[in-house]
Protein backbone atom coordinates (compact mmCIF):
# COMPACT_ATOMS: atom_id res chain seq x y z
CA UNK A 1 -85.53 -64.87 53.40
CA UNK A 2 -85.74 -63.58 56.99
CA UNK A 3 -89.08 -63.09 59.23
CA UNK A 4 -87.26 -60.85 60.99
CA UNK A 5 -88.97 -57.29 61.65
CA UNK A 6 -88.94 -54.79 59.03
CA UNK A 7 -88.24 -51.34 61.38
CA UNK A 8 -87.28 -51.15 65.03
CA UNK A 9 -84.23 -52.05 67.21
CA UNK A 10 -82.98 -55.23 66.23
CA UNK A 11 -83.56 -54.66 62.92
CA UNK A 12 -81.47 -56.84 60.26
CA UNK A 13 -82.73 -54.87 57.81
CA UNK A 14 -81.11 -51.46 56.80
CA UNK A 15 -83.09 -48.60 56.60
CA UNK A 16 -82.58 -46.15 53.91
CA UNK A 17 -84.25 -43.83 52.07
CA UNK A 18 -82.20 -43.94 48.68
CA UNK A 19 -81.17 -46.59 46.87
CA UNK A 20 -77.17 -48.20 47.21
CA UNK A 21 -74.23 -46.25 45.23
CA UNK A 22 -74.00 -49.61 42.58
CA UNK A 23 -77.73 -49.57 41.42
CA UNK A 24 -77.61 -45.47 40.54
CA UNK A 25 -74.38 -45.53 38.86
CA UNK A 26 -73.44 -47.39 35.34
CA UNK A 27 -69.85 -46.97 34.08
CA UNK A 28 -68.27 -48.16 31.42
CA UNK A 29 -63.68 -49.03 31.42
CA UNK A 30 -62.70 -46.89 28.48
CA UNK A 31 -61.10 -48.31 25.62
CA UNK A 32 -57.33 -47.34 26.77
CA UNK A 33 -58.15 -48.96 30.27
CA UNK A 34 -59.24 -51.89 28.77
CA UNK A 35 -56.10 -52.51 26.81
CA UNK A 36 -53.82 -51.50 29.26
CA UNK A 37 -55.93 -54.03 31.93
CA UNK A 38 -55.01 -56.77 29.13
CA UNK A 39 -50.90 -55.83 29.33
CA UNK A 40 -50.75 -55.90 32.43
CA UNK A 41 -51.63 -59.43 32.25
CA UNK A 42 -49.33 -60.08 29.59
CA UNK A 43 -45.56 -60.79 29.57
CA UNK A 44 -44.21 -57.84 28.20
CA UNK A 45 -41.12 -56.06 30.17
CA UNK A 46 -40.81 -52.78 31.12
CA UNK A 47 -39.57 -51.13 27.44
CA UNK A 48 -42.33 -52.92 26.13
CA UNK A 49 -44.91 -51.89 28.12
CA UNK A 50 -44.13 -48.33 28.05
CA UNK A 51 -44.47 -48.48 24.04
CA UNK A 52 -48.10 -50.38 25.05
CA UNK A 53 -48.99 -47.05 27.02
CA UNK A 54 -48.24 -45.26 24.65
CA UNK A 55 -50.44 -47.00 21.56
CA UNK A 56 -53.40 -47.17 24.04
CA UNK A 57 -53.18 -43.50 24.95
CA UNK A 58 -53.04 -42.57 21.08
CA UNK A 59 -56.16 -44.82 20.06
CA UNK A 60 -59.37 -43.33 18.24
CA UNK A 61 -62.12 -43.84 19.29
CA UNK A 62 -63.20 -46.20 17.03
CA UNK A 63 -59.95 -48.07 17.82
CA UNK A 64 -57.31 -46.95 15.46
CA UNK A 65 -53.77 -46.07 16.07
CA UNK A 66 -53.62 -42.29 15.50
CA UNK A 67 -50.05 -41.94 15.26
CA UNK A 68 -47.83 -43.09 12.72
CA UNK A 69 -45.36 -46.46 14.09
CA UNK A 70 -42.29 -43.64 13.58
CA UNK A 71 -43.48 -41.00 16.18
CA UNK A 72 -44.66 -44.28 18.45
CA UNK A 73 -41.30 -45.34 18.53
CA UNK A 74 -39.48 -41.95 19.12
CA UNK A 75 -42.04 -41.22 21.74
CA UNK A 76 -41.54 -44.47 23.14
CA UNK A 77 -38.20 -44.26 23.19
CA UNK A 78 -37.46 -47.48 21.30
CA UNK A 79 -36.79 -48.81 17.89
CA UNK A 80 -39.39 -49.09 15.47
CA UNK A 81 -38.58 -53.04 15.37
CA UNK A 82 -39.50 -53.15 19.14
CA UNK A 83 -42.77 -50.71 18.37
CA UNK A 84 -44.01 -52.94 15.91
CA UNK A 85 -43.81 -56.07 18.06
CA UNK A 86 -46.16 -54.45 20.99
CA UNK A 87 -48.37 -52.86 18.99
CA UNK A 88 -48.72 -56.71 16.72
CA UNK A 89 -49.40 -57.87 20.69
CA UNK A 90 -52.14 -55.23 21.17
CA UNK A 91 -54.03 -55.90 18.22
CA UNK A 92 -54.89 -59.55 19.01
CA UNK A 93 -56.17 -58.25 22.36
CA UNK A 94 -59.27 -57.82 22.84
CA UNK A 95 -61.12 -55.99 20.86
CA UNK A 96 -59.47 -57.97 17.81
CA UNK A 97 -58.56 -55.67 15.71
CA UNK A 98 -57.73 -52.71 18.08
CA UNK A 99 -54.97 -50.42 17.40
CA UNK A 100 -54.87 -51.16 13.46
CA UNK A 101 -53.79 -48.40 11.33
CA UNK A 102 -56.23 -48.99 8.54
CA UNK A 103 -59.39 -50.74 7.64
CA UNK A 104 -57.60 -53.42 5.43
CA UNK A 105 -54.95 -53.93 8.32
CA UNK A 106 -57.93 -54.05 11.06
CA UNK A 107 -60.17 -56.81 8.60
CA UNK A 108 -57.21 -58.65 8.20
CA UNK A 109 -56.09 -58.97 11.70
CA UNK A 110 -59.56 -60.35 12.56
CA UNK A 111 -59.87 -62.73 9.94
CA UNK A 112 -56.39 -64.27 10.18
CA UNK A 113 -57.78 -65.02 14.09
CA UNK A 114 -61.01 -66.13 13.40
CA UNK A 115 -60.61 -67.57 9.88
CA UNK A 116 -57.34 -68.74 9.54
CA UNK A 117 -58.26 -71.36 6.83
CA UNK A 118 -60.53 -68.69 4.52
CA UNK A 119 -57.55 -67.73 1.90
CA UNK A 120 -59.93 -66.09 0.08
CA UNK A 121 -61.51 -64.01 2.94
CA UNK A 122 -57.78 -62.74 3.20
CA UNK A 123 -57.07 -62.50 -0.37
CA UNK A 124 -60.64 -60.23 -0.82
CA UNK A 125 -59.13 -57.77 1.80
CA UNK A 126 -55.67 -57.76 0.94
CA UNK A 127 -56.26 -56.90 -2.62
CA UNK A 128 -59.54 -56.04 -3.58
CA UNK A 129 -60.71 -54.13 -0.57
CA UNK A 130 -61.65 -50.89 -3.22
CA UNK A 131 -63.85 -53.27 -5.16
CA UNK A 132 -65.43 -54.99 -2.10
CA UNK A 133 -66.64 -51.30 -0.89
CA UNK A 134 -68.12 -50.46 -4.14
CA UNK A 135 -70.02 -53.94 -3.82
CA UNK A 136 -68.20 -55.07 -7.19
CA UNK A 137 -68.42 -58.83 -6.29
CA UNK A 138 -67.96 -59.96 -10.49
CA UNK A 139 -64.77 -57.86 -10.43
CA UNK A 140 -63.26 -60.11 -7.54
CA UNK A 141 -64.41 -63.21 -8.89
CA UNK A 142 -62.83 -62.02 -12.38
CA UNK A 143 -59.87 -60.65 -10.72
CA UNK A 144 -59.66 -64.25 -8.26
CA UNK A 145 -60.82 -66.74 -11.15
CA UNK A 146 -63.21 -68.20 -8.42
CA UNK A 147 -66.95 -68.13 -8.72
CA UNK A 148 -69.15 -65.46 -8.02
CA UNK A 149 -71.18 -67.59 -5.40
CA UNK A 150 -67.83 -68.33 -3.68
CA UNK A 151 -66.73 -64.22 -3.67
CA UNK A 152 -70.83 -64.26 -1.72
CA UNK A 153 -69.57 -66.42 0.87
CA UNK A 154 -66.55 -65.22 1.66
CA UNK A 155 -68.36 -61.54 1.51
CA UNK A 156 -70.78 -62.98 4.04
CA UNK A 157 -67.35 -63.81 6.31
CA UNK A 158 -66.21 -60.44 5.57
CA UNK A 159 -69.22 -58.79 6.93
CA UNK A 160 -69.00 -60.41 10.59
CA UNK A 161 -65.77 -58.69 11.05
CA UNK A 162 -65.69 -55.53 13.14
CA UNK A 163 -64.47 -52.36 10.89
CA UNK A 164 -64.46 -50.10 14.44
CA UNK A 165 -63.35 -52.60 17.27
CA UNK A 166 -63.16 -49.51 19.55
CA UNK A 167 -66.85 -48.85 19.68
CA UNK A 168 -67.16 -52.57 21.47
CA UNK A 169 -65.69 -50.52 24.66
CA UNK A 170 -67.63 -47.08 25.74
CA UNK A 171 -65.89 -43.96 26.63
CA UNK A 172 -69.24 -42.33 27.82
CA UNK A 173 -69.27 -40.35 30.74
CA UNK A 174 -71.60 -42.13 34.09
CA UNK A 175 -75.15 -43.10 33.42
CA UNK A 176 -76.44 -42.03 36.34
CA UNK A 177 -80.35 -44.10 36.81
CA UNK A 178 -82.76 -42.58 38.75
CA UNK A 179 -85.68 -44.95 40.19
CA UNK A 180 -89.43 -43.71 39.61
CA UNK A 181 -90.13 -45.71 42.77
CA UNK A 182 -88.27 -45.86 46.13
CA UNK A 183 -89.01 -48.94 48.09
């Protein structure tokens, strides 16, 4: 804090009548910038991170890949084999989940990351995703010969997972804030 002179020559304060650019203006990286911040950072060569441009320019908004791994590829200008590599790189980026083709593929993603050890977490979305959404929790224990109080826990996991790891990263246009008060 500084007892210098609020107004006058030999000010060290600055004057002004609005307040600065950073406290009016509140953007948010969109979800393509994000990723493509992320590959940059990565080790991926110049074929690969062509196909990476491409996956985050055809993400949903919610965070799905929009196109299917065949036009990726052709657009890409690479093999399919070398598509699917990037776009496995891309979805353990963060968001985890992000450029999955599917719900099942996007649940599974995040719960082979952050449960590696919950084989029935995996087994729940791999096969019995249809039941899980109808909240048919008896039909998976049937189906899994485990107990229903098990299938609960596991459901529990299930439910921390992200099913739309795009909306974690806003595309919104500038939230501009305007003051009530100028100081």
């Amino acid at each position: 804090y500084s007892s210098a002179p609020m107004s006058g020559e030999g000010s060290v304060y600055e004057e002004r009548e609005t307040p600065s650019y950073e406290s009016v203006l509140s953007k948010d990286i969109s979800l393509k910038d994000h990723i493509l911040d992320q590959l940059r950072l990565s080790r991926l060569d110049e074929q690969q991170m062509r196909i990476g441009v491409y996956i985050a320019s055809n993400l949903t908004p919610e965070g799905y890949l929009a196109i299917s791994l065949e036009e990726l590829a052709e657009a890409a200008g690479a093999t399919e084999k070398q598509a699917e590599y990037v776009l496995r790189q891309i979805q353990t980026l963060d968001p985890l989940g992000v450029a999955a083709r599917d719900l099942r593929e996007c649940l599974l993603i995040q719960a082979w990351e952050l449960y590696p050890a919950q084989e029935l977490v995996h087994d729940i979305i791999e096969n019995h995703l249809a039941d899980l959404e109808r909240g048919n929790y008896q039909a998976i224990a049937k189906k899994l010969a485990v107990s229903f109080e098990e299938v609960a826990e596991a459901v529990g996991v299930i439910k921390r997972l992200e099913p739309k790891p795009g909306r974690a990263i806003s595309e919104e246009e500038p939230i501009y804030i305007t003051p009530d008060i100028y100081v």
